[in-house]
Protein backbone atom coordinates (compact mmCIF):
# COMPACT_ATOMS: atom_id res chain seq x y z
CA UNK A 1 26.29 -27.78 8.89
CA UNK A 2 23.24 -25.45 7.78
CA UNK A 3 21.76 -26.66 4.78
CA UNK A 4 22.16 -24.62 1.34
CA UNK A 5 18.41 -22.68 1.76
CA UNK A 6 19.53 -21.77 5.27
CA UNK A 7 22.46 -20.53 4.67
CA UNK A 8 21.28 -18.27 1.23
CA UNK A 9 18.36 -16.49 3.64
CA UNK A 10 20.69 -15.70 6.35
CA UNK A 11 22.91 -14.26 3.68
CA UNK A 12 19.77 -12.49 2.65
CA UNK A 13 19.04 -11.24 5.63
CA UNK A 14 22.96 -10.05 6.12
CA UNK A 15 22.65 -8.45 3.05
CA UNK A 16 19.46 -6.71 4.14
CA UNK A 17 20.72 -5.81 7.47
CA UNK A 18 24.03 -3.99 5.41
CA UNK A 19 22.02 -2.11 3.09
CA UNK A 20 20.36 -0.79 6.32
CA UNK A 21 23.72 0.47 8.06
CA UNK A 22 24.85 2.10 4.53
CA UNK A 23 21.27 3.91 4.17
CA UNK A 24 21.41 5.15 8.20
CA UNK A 25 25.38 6.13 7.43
CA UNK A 26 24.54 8.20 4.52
CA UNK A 27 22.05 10.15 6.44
CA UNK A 28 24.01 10.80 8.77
CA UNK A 29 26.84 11.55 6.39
CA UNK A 30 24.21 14.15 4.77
CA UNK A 31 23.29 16.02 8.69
CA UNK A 32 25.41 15.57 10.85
CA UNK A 33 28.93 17.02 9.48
CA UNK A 34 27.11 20.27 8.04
CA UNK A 35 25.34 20.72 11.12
CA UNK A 36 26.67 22.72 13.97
CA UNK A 37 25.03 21.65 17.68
CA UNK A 38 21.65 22.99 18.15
CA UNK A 39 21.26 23.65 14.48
CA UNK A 40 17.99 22.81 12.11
CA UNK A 41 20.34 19.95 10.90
CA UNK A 42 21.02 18.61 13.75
CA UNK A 43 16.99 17.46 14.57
CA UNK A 44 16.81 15.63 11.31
CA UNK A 45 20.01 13.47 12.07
CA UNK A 46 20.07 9.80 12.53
CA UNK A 47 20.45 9.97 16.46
CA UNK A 48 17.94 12.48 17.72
CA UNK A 49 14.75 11.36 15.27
CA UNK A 50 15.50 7.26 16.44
CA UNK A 51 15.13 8.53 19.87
CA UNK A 52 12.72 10.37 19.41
CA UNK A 53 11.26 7.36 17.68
CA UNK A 54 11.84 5.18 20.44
CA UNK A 55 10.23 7.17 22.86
CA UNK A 56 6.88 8.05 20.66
CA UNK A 57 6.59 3.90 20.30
CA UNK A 58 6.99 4.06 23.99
CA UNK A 59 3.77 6.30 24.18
CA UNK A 60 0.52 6.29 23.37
CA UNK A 61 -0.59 9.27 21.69
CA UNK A 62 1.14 8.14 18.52
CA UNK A 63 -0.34 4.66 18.52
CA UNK A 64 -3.80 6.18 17.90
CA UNK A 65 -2.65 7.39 14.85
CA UNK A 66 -1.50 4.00 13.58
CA UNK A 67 -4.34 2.97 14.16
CA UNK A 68 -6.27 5.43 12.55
CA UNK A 69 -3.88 5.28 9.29
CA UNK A 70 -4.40 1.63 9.17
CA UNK A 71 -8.12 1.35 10.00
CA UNK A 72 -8.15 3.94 6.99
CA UNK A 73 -5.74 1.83 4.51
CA UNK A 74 -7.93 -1.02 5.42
CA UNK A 75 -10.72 0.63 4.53
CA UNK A 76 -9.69 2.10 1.12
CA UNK A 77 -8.50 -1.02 -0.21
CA UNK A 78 -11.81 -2.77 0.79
CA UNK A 79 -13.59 -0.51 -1.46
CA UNK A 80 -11.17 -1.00 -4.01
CA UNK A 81 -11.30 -4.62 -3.92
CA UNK A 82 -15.28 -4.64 -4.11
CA UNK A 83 -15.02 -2.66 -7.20
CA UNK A 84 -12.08 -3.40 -8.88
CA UNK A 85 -12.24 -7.27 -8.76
CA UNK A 86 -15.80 -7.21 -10.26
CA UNK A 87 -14.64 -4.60 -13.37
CA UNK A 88 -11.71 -6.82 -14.12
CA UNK A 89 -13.74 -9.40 -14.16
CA UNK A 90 -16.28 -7.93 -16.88
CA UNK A 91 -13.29 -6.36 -18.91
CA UNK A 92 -11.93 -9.67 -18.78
CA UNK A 93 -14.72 -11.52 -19.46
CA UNK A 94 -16.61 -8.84 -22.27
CA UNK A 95 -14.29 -8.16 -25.31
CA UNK A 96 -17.08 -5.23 -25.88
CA UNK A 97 -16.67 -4.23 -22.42
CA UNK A 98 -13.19 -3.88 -22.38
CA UNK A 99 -13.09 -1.47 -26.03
CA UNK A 100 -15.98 0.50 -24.24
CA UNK A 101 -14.90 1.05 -20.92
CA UNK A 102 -10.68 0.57 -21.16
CA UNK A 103 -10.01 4.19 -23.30
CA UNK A 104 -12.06 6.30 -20.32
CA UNK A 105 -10.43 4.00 -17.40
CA UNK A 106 -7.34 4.45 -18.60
CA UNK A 107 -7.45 8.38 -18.78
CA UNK A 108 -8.92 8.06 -15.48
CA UNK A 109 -5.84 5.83 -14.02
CA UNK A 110 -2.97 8.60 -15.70
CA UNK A 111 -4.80 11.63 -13.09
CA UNK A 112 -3.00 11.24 -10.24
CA UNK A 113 -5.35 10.91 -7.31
CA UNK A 114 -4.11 13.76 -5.22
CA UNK A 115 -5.61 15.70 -7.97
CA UNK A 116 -8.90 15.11 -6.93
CA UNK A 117 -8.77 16.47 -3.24
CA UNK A 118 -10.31 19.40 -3.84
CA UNK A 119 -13.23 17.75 -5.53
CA UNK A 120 -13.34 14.97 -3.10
CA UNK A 121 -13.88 17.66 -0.55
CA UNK A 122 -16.59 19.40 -1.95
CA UNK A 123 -18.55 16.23 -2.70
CA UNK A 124 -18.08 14.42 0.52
CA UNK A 125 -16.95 17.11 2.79
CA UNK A 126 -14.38 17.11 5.58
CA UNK A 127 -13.64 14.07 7.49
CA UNK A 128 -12.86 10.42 6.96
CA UNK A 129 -14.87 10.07 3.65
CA UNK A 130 -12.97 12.01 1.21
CA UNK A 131 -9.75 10.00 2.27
CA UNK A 132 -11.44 6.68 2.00
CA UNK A 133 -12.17 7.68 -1.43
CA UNK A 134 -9.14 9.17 -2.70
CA UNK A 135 -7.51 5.61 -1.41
CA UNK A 136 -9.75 3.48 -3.40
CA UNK A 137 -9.35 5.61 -6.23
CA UNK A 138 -5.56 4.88 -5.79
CA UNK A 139 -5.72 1.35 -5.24
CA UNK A 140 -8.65 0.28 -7.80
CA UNK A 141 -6.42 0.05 -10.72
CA UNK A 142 -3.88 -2.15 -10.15
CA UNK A 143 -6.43 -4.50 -8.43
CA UNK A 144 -8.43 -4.20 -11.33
CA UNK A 145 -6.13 -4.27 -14.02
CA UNK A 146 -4.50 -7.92 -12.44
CA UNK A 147 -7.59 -9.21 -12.16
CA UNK A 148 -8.30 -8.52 -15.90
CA UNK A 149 -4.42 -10.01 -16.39
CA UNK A 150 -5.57 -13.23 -14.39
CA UNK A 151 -9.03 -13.60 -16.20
CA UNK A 152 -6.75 -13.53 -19.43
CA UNK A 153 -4.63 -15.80 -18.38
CA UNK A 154 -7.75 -18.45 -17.84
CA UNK A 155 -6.50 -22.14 -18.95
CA UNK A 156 -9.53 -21.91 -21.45
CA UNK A 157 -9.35 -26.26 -20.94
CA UNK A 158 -10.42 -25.61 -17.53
CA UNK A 159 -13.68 -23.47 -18.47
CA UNK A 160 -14.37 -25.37 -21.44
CA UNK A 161 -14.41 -28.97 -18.68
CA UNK A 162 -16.43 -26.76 -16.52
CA UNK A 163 -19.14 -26.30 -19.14
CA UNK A 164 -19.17 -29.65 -20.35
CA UNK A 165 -20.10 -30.76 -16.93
CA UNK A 166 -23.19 -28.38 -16.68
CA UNK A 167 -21.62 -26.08 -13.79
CA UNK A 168 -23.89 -23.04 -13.76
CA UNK A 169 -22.47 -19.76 -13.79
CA UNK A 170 -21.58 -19.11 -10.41
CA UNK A 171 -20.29 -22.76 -9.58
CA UNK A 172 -17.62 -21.68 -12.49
CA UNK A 173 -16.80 -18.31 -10.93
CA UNK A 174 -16.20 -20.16 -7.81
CA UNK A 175 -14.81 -23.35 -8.26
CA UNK A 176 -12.91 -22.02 -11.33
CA UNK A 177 -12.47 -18.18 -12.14
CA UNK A 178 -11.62 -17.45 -8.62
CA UNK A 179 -8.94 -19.97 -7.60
CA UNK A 180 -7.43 -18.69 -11.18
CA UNK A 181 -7.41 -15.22 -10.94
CA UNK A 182 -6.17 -15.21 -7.04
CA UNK A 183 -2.88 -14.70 -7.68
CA UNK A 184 -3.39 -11.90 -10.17
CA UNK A 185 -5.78 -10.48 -7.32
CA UNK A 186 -3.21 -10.51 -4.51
CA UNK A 187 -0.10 -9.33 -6.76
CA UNK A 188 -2.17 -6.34 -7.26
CA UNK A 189 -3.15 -6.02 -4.06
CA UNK A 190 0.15 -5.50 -2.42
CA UNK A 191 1.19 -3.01 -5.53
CA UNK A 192 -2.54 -1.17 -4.31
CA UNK A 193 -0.88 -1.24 -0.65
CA UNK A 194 2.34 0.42 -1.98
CA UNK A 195 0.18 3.59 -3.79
CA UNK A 196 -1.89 3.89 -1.43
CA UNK A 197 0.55 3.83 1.22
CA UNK A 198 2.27 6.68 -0.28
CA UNK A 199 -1.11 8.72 -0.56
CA UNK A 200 -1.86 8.46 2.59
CA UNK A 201 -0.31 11.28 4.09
CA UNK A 202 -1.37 13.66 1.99
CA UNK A 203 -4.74 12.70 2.12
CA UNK A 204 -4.75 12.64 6.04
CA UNK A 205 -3.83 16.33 5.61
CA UNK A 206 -7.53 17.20 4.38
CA UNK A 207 -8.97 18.57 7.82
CA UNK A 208 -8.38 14.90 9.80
CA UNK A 209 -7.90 15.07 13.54
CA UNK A 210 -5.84 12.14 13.55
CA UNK A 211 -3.57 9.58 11.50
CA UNK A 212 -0.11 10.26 10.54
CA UNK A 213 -0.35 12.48 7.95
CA UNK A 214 -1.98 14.85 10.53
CA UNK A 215 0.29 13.93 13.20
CA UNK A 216 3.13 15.10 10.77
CA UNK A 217 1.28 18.51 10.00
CA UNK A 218 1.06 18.66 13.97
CA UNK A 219 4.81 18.20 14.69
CA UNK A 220 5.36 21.38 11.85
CA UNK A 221 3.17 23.87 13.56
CA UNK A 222 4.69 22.79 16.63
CA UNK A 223 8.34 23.44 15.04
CA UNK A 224 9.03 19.74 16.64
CA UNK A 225 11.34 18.81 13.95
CA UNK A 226 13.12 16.14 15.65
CA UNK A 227 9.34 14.51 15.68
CA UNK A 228 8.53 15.14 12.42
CA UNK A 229 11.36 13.12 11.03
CA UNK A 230 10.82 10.80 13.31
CA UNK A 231 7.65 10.06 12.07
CA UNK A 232 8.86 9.96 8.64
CA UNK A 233 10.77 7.14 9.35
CA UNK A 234 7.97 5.39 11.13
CA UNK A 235 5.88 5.73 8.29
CA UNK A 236 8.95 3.85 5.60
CA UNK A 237 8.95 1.66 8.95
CA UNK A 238 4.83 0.86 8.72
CA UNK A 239 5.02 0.76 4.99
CA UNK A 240 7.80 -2.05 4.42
CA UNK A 241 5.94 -4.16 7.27
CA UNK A 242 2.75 -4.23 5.42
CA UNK A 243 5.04 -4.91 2.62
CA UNK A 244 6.63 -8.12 4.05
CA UNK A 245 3.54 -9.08 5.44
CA UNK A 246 1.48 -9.29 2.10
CA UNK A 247 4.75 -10.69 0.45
CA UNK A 248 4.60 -13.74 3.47
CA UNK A 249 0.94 -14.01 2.73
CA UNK A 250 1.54 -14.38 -1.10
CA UNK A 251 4.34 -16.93 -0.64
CA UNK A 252 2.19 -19.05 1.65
CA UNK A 253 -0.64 -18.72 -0.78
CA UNK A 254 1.53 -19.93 -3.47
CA UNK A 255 3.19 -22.91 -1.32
CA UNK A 256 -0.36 -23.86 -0.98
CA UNK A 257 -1.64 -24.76 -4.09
């Protein structure tokens, strides 16, 4: 018989698999019986945009802009990371730094950062730049803000054993601070991949000749519809594996210690 753990993930899994078929049946619910054959409708339902889907995996044009969109996501969160980590670190570490600096980064993390597109443009110009910045922008505060959460929540017994045994500064960032604050740094991490995730497309729509975000302005001007929406669900698709894989990555890390 399969043990208790087995048999709750395969229920899991059921469960996941169900909620699936009800999402896919309520889209088609929504197309499909207000559509008439040929119609606008009828591109946007369940059957045409999976085949389509199938057969853009099956190519290679769209593959390129994977690549592109990840390479970019990468990229963003990269910059993110070398920024935000160190500021949470201060703000966690400098009560003074934190009463300066938290009132103007927390105006700064309410403007959403689609709003700066326009600027972004005009300061870095066309091309992969502006996006790379607009997707550190997005992702620097939750990595930042967790890693001020972890520094917080410091065992103060373990820094105060760390100076009594002479460690110099960076000795205690490494051996202690770090290993601490990992967890805060990775929860925030995958909540940076979510945002940034989401402004991805829009920001791929800022004179780019490739990603999905273009490749999605490319299927309108070509009225391919059927495309388009397959796309769509390619990019949910993309999304939730980065998802999982982060959330895999965070369990292990955790199993680890």
């Amino acid at each position: 018989m399969a043990s208790q753990p087995q048999t709750r993930a395969a229920w899991r899994v059921l469960q996941g698999v169900l909620g699936i078929v009800l999402f896919v049946g309520l889209w088609w619910l929504l197309t499909v019986p207000f559509s008439t054959p040929g119609s606008m409708g009828m591109r946007f339902a369940p059957g045409p945009s999976l085949t389509t889907l199938i057969g853009l995996l099956q190519g290679g044009e769209i593959w390129i802009h994977i690549a592109v969109s990840l390479q970019r996501v990468a990229i963003g969160l990269g910059l993110a990371l070398l920024v935000g980590v160190p500021l949470g670190l201060l703000l966690g570490a400098s009560a003074g730094a934190n009463a300066t600096l938290s009132p103007a980064f927390q105006f700064l993390r309410m403007v959403s950062p689609l709003s700066w597109m326009p600027i972004a443009v005009m300061v870095f110009g066309v091309g992969d730049r502006p996006v790379y910045f607009l997707l550190a922008f997005a992702a620097l505060w939750p990595i930042m803000l967790n890693t001020l959460a972890g520094v917080r929540a410091l065992d103060q017994r373990w820094l105060q054993l760390s100076q009594s045994l002479s460690a110099t500064g960076w000795e205690t960032l490494k051996g202690v601070i770090v290993p601490g604050i990992l967890g805060h740094v990775l929860t925030g991490t995958r909540l940076a991949i979510g945002i940034v995730w989401i402004v991805l497309v829009p920001c791929e729509m800022l004179g780019v000749s490739a990603g999905l975000g273009y490749f999605i302005l490319d299927t309108r001007d070509r009225l391919a519809y059927h495309e388009l929406m397959a796309t769509v669900v390619l990019i949910g698709l993309l999304g939730f594996l980065l998802d999982m894989a982060f959330r895999k990555l965070y369990e292990a890390w955790s199993k680890s210690r």
